[in-house]
N, C-alpha and C. Protein backbone atom coordinates (compact mmCIF):
# COMPACT_ATOMS: atom_id res chain seq x y z
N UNK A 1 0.83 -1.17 0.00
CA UNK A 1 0.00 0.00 0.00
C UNK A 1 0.88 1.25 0.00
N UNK A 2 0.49 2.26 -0.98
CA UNK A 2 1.28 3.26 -0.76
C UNK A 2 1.15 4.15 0.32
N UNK A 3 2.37 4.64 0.93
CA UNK A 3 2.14 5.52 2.01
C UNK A 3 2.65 7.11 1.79
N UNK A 4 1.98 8.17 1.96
CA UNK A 4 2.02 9.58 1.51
C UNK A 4 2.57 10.29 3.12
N UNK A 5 3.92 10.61 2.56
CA UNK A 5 4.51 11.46 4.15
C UNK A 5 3.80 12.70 4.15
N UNK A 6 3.26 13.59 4.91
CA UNK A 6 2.41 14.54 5.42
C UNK A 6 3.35 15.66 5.82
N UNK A 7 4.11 15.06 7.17
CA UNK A 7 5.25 15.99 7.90
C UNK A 7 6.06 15.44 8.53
N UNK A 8 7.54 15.38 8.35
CA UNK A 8 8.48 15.51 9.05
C UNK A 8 8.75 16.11 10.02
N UNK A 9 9.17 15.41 11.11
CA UNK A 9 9.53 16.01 12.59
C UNK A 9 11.11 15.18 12.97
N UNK A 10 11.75 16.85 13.25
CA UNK A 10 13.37 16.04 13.81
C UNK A 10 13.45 16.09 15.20
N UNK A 11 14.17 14.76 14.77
CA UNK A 11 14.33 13.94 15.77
C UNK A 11 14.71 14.94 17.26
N UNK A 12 15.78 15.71 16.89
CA UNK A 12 16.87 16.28 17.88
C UNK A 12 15.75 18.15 18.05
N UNK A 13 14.60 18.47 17.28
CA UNK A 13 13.47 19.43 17.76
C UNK A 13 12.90 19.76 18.94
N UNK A 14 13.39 20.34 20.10
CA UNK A 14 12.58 19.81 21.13
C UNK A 14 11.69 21.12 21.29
N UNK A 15 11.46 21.52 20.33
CA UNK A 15 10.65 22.92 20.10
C UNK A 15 8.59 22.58 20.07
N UNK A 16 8.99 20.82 18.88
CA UNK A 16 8.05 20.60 18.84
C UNK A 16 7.32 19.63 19.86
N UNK A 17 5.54 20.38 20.12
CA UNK A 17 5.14 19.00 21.21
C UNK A 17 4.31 17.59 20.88
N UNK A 18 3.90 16.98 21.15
CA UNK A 18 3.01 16.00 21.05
C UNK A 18 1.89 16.75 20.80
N UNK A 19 1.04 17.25 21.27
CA UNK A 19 0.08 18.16 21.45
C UNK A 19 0.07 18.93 19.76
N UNK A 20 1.12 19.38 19.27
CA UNK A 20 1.22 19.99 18.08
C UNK A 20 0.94 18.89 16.94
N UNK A 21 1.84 17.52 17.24
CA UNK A 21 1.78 16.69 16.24
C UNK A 21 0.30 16.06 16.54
N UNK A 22 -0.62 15.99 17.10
CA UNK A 22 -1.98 15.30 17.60
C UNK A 22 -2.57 15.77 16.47
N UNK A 23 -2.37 17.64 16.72
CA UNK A 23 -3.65 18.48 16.19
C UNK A 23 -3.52 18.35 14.62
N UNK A 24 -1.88 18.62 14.25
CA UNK A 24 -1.86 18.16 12.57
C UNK A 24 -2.26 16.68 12.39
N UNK A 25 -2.02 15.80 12.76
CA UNK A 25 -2.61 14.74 12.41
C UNK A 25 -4.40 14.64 11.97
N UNK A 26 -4.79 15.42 13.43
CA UNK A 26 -6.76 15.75 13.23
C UNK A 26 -6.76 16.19 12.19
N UNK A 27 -6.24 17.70 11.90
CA UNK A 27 -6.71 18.59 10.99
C UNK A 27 -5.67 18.11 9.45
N UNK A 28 -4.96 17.36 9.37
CA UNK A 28 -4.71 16.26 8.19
C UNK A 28 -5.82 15.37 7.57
N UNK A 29 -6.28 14.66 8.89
CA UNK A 29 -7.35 13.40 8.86
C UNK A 29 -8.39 14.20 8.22
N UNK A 30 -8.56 15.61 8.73
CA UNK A 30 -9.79 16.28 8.46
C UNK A 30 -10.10 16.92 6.92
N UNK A 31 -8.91 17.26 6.50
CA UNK A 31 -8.54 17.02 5.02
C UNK A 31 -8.58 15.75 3.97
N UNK A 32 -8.26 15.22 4.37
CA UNK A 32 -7.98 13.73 3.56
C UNK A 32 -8.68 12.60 4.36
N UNK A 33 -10.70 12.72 4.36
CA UNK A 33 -11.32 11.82 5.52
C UNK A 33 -11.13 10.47 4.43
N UNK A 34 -10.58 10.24 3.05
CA UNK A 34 -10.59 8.90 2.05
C UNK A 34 -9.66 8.13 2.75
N UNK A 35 -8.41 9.06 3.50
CA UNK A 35 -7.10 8.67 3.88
C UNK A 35 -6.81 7.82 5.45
N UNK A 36 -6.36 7.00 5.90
CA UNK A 36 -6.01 6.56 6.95
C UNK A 36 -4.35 7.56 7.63
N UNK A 37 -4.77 8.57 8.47
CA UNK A 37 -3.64 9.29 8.90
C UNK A 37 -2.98 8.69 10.33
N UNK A 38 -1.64 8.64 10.16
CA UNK A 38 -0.81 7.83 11.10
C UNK A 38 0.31 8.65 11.66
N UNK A 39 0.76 7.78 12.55
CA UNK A 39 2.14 8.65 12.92
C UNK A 39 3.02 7.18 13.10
N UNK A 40 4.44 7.62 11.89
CA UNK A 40 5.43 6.42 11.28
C UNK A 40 6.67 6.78 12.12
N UNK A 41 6.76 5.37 13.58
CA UNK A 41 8.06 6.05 14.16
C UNK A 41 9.10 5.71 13.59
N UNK A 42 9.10 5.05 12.45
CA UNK A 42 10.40 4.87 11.78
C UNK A 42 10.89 5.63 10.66
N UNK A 43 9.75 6.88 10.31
CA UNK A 43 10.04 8.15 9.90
C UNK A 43 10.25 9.02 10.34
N UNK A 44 9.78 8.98 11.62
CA UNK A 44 9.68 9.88 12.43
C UNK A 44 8.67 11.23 12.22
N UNK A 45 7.23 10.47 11.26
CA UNK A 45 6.60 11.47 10.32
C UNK A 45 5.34 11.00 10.63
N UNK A 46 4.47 11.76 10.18
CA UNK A 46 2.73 11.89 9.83
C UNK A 46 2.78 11.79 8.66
N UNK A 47 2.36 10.25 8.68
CA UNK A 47 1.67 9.52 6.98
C UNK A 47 0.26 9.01 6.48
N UNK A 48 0.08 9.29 5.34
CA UNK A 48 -1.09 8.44 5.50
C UNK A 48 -1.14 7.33 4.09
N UNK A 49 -1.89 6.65 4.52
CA UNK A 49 -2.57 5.63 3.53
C UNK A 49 -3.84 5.47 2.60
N UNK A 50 -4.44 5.03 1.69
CA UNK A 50 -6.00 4.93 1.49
C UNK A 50 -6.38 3.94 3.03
N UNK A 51 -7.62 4.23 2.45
CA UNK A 51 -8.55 2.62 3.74
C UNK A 51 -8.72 2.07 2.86
């Protein structure tokens, strides 16, 4: 299945919070409701998939 990276987050950022990556994920999901939106810890990114 193909997977579509959304956003990159580095690793060594400690600028960014959980709380930040939640809300892009919602308001991703909320964009793309065809899409299954994830968070890839081996990208360290917000991806998504079809369903």
């Amino acid at each position: 299945m193909e997977k579509k990276i959304h956003m990159k987050v580095d690793r060594n950022d400690e600028t960014t919070s959980l709380r930040e990556v939640i809300e892009k994920i919602s308001e991703i999901q909320a964009k793309n409701p065809d899409r299954e939106v994830f968070w890839d810890g081996d990208e360290h990114a917000i991806c998504s998939r079809k369903r």
